[in-house]
PDB file of N, CA and C in Angstrom:
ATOM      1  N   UNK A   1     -55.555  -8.474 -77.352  1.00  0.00           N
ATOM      2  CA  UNK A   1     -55.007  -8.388 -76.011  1.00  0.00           C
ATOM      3  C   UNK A   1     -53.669  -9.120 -75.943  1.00  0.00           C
ATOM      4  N   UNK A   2     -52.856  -8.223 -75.147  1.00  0.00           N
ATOM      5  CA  UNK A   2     -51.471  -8.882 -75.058  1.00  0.00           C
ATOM      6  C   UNK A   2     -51.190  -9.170 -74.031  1.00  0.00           C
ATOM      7  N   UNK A   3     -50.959 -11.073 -73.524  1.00  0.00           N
ATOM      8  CA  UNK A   3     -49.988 -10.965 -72.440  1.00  0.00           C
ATOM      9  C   UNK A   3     -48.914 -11.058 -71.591  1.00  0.00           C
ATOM     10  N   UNK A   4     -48.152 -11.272 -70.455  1.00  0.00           N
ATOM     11  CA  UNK A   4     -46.688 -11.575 -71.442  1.00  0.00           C
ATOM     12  C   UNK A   4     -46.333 -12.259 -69.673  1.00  0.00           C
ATOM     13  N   UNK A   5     -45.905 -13.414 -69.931  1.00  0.00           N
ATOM     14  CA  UNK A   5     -46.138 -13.943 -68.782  1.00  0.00           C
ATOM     15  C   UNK A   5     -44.089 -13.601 -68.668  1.00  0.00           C
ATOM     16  N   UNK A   6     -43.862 -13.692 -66.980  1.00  0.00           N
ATOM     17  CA  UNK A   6     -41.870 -12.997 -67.307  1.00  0.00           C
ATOM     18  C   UNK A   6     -41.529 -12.908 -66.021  1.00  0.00           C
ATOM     19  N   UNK A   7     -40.568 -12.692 -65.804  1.00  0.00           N
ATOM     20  CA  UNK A   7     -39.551 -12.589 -64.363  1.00  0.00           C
ATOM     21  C   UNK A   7     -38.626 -11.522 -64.544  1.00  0.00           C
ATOM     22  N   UNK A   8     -38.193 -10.722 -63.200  1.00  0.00           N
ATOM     23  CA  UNK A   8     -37.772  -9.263 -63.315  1.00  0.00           C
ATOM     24  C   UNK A   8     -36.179  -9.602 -63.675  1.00  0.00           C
ATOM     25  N   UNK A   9     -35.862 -10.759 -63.607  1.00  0.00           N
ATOM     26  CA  UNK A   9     -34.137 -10.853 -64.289  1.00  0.00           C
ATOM     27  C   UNK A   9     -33.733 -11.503 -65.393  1.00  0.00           C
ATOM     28  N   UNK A  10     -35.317 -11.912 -66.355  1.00  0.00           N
ATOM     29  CA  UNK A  10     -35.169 -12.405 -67.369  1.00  0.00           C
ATOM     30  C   UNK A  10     -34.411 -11.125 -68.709  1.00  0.00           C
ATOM     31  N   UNK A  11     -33.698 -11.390 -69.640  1.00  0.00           N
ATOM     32  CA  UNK A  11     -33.399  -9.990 -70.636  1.00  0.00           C
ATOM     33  C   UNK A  11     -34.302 -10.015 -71.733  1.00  0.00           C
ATOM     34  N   UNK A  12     -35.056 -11.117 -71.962  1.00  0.00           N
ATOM     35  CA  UNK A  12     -36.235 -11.257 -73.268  1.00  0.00           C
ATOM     36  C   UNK A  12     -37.104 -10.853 -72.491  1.00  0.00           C
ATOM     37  N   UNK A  13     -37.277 -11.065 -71.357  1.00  0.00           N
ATOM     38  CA  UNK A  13     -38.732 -10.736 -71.553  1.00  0.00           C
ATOM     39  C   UNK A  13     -38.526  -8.648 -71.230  1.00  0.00           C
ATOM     40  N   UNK A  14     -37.681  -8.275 -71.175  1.00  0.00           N
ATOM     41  CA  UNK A  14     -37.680  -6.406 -70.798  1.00  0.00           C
ATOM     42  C   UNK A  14     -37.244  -6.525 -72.664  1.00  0.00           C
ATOM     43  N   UNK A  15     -36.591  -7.468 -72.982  1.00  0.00           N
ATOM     44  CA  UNK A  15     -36.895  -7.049 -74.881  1.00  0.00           C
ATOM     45  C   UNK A  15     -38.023  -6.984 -74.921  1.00  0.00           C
ATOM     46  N   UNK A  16     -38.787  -7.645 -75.114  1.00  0.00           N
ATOM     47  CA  UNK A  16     -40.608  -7.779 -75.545  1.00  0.00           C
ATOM     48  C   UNK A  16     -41.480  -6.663 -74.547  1.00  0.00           C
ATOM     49  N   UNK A  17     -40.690  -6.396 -73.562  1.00  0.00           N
ATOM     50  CA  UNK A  17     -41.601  -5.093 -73.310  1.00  0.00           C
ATOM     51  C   UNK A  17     -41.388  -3.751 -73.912  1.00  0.00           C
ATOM     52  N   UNK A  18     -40.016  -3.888 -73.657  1.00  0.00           N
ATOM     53  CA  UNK A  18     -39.551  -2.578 -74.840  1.00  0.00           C
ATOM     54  C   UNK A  18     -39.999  -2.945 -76.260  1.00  0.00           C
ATOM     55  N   UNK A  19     -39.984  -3.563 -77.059  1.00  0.00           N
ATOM     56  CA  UNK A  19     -40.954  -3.930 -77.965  1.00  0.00           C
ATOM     57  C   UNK A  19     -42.124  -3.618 -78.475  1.00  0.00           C
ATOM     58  N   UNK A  20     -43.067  -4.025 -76.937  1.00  0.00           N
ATOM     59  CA  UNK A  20     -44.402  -3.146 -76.960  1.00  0.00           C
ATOM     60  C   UNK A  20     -44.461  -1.637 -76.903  1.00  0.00           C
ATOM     61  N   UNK A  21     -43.283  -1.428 -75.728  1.00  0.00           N
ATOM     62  CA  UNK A  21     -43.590   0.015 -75.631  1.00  0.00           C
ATOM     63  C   UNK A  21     -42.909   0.641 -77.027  1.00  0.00           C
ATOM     64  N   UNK A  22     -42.315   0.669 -77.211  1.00  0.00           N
ATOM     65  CA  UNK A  22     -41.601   1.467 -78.599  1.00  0.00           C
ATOM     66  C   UNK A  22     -42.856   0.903 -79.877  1.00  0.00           C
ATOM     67  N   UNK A  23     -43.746   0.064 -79.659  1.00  0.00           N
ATOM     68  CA  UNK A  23     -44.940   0.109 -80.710  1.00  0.00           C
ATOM     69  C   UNK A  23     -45.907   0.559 -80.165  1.00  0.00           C
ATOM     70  N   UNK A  24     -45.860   1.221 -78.998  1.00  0.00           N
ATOM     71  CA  UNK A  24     -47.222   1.835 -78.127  1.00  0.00           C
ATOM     72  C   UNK A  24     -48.153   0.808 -78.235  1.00  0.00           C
ATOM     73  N   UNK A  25     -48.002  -0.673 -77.444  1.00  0.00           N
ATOM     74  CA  UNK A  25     -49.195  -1.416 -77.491  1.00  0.00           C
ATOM     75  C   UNK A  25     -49.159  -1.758 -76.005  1.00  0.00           C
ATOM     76  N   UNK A  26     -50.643  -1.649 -75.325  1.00  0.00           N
ATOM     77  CA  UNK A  26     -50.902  -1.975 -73.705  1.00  0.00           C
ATOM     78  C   UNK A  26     -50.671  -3.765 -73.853  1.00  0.00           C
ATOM     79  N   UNK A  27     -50.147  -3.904 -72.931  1.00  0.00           N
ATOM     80  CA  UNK A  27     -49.999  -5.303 -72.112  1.00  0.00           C
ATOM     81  C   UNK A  27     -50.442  -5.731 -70.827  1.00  0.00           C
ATOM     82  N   UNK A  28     -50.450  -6.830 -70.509  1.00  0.00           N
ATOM     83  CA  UNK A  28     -50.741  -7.397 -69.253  1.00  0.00           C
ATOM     84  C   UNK A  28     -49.335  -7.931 -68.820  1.00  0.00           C
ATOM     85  N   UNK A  29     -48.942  -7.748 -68.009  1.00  0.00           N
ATOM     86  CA  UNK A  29     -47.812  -8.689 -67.491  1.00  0.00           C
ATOM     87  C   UNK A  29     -47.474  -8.683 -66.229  1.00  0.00           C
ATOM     88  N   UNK A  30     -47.556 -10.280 -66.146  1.00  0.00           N
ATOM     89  CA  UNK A  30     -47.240 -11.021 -65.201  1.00  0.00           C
ATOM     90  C   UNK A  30     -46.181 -11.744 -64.778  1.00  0.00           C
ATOM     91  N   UNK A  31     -45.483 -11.535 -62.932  1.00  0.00           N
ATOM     92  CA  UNK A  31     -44.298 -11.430 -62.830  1.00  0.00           C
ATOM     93  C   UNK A  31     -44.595 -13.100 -61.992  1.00  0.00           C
ATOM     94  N   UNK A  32     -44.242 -14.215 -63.317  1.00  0.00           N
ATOM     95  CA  UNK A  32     -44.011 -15.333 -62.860  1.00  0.00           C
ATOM     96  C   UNK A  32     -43.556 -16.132 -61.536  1.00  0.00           C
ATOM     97  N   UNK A  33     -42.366 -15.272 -60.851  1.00  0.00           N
ATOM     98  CA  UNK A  33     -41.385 -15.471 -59.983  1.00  0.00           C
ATOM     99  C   UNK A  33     -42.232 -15.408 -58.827  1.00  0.00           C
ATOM    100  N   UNK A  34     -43.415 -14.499 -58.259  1.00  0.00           N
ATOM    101  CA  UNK A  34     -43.817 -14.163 -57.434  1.00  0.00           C
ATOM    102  C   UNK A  34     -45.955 -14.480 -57.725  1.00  0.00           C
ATOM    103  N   UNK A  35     -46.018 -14.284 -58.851  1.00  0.00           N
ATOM    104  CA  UNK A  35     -47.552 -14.944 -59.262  1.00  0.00           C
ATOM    105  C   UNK A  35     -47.952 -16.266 -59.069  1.00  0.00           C
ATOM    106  N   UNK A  36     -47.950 -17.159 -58.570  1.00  0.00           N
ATOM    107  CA  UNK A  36     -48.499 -18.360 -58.521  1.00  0.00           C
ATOM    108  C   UNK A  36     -49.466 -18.632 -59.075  1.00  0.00           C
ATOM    109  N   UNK A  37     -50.701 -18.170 -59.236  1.00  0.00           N
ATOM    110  CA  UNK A  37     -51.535 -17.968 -60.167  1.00  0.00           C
ATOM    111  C   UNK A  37     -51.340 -18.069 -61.565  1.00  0.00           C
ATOM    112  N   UNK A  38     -50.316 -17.176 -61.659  1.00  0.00           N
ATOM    113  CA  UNK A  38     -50.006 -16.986 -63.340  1.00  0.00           C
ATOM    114  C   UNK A  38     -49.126 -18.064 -63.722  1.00  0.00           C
ATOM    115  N   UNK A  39     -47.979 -18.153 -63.134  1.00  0.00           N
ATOM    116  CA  UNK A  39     -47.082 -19.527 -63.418  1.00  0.00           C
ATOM    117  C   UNK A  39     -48.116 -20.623 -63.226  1.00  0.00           C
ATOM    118  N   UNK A  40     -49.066 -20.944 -62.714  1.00  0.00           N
ATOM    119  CA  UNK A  40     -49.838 -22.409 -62.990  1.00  0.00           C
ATOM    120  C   UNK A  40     -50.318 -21.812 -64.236  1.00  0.00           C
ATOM    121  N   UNK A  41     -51.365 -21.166 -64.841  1.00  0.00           N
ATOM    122  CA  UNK A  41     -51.751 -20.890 -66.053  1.00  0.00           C
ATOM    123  C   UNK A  41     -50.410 -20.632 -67.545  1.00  0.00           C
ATOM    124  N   UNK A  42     -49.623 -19.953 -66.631  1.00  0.00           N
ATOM    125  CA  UNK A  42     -48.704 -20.556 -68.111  1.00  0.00           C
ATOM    126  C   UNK A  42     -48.324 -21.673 -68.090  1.00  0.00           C
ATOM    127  N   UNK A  43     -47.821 -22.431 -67.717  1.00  0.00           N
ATOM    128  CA  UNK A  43     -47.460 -23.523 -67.070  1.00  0.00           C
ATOM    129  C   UNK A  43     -48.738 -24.600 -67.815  1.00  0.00           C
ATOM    130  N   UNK A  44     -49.854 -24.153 -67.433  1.00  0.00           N
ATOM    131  CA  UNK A  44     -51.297 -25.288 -67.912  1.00  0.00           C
ATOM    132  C   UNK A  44     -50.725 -25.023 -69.725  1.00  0.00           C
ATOM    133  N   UNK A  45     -50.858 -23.593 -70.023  1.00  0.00           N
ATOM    134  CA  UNK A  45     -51.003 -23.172 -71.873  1.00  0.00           C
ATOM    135  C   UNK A  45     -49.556 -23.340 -72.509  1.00  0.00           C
ATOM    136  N   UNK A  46     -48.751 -23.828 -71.811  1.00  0.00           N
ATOM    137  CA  UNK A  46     -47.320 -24.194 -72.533  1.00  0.00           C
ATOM    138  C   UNK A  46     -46.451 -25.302 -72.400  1.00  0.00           C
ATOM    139  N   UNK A  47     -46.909 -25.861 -71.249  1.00  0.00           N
ATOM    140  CA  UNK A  47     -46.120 -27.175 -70.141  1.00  0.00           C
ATOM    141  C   UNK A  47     -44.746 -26.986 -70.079  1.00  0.00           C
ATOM    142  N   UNK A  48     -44.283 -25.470 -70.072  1.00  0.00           N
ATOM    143  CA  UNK A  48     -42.882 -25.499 -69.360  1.00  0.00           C
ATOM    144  C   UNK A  48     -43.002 -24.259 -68.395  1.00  0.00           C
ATOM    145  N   UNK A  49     -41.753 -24.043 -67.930  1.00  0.00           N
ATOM    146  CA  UNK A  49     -41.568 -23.053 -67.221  1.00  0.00           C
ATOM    147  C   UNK A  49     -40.754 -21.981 -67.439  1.00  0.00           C
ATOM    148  N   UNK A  50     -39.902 -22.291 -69.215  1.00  0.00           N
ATOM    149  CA  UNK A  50     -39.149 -20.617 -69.608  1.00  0.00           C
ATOM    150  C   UNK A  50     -40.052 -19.273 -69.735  1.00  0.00           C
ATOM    151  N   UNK A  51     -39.530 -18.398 -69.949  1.00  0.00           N
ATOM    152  CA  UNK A  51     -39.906 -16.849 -69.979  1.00  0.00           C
ATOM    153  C   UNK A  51     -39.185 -16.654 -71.373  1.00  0.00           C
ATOM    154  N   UNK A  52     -39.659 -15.526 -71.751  1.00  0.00           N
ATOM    155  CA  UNK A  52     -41.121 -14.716 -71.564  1.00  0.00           C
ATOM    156  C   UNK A  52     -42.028 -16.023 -72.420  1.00  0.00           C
ATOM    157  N   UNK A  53     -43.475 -16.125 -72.190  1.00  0.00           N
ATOM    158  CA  UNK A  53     -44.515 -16.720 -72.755  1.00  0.00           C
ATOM    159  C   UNK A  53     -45.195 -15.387 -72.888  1.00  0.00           C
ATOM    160  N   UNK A  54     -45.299 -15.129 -74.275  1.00  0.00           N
ATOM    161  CA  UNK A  54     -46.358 -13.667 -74.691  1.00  0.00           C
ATOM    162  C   UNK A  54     -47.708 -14.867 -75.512  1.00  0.00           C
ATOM    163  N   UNK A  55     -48.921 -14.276 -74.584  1.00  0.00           N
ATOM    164  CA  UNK A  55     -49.640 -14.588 -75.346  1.00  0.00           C
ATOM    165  C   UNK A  55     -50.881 -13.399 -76.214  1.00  0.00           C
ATOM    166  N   UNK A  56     -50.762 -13.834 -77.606  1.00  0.00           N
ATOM    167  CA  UNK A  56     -51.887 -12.678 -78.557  1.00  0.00           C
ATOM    168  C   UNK A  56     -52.791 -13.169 -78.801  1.00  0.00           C
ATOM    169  N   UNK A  57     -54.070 -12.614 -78.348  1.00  0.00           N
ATOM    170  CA  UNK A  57     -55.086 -12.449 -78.937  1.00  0.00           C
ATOM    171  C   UNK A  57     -55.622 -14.672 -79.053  1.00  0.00           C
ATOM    172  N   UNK A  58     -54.877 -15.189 -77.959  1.00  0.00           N
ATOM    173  CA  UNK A  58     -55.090 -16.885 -77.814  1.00  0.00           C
ATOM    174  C   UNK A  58     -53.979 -17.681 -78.218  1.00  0.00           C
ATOM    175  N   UNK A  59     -53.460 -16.943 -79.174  1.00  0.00           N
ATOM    176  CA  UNK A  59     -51.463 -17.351 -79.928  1.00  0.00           C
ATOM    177  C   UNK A  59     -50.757 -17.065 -79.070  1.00  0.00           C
ATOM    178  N   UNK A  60     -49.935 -18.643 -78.910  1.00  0.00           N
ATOM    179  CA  UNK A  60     -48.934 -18.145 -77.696  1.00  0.00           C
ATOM    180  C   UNK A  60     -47.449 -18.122 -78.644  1.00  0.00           C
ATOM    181  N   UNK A  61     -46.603 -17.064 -77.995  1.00  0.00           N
ATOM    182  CA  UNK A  61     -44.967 -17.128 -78.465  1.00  0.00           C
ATOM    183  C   UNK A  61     -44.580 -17.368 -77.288  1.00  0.00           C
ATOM    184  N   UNK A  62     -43.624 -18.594 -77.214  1.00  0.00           N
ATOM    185  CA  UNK A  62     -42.437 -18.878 -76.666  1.00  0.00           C
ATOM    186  C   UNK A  62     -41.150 -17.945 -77.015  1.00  0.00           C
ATOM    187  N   UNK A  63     -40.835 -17.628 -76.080  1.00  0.00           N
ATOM    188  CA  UNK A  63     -39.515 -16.797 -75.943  1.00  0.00           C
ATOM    189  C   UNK A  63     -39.606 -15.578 -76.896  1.00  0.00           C
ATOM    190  N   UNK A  64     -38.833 -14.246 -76.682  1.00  0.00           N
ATOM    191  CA  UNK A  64     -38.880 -13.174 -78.033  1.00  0.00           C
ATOM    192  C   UNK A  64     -39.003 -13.274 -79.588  1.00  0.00           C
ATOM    193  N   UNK A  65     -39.312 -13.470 -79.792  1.00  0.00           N
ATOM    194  CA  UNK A  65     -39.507 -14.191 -81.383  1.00  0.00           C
ATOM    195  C   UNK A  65     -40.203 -13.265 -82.213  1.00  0.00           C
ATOM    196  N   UNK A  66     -39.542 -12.091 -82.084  1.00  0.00           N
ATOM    197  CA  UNK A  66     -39.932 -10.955 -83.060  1.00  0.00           C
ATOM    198  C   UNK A  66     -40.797 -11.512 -84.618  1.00  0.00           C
ATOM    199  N   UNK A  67     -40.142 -11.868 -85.334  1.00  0.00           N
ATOM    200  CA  UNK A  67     -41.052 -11.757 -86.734  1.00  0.00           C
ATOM    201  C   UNK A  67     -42.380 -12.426 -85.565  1.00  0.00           C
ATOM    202  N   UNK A  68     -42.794 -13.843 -85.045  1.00  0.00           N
ATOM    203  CA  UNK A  68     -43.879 -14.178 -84.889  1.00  0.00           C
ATOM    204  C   UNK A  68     -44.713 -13.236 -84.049  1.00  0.00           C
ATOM    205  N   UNK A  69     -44.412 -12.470 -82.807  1.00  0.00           N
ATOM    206  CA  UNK A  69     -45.009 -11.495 -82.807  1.00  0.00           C
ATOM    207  C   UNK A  69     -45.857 -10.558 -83.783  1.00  0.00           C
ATOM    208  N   UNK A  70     -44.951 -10.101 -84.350  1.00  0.00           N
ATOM    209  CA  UNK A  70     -44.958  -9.032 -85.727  1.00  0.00           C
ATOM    210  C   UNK A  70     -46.173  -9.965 -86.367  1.00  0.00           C
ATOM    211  N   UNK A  71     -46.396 -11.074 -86.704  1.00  0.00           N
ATOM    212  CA  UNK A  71     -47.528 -11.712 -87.459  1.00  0.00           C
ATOM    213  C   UNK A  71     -48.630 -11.980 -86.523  1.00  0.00           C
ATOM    214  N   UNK A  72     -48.372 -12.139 -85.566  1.00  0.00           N
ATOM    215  CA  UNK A  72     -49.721 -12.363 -84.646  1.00  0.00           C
ATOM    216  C   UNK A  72     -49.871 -11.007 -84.204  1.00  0.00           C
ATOM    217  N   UNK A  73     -49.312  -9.756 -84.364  1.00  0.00           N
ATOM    218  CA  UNK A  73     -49.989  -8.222 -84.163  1.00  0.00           C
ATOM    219  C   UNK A  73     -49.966  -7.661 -85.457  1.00  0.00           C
ATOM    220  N   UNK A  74     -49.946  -8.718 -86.842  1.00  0.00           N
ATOM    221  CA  UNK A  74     -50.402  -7.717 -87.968  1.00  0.00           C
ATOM    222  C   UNK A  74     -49.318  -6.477 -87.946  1.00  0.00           C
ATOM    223  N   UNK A  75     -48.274  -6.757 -87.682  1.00  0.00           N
ATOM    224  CA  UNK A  75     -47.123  -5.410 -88.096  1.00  0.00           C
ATOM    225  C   UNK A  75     -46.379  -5.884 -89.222  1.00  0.00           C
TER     226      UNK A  75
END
């Protein structure tokens, strides 16, 4: 499971979605700016407040970080 915690004027985090989508993988994502919910939970699993926070499968990536992606989805 992928999820990708982000804000609609961040440019990493629409990289990492285009990302997913051009690897056809479903996501969850959550729009920080307006979630309160979700910004306390990323916020609890990272103790900051940048974007994108993708988390895989319990592995979290800070910011676009292609190869670590790519190793935590086995590509």
């Amino acid at each position: 499971m992928i999820k990708i915690y982000s804000t609609p004027s961040c440019p990493y985090c629409q990289m990492a979605k285009d990302f997913f989508d051009e690897k056809g993988l479903e996501y969850e994502d959550f729009d920080v700016a307006i979630d309160e919910k979700a910004r306390e939970e990323m916020i609890q699993k990272t103790g900051q407040l940048g974007v994108p926070v993708i988390e895989i499968n319990g592995n979290i990536v800070i910011g676009f970080n292609r190869e670590e992606i790519e190793k935590y989805l086995n590509l």
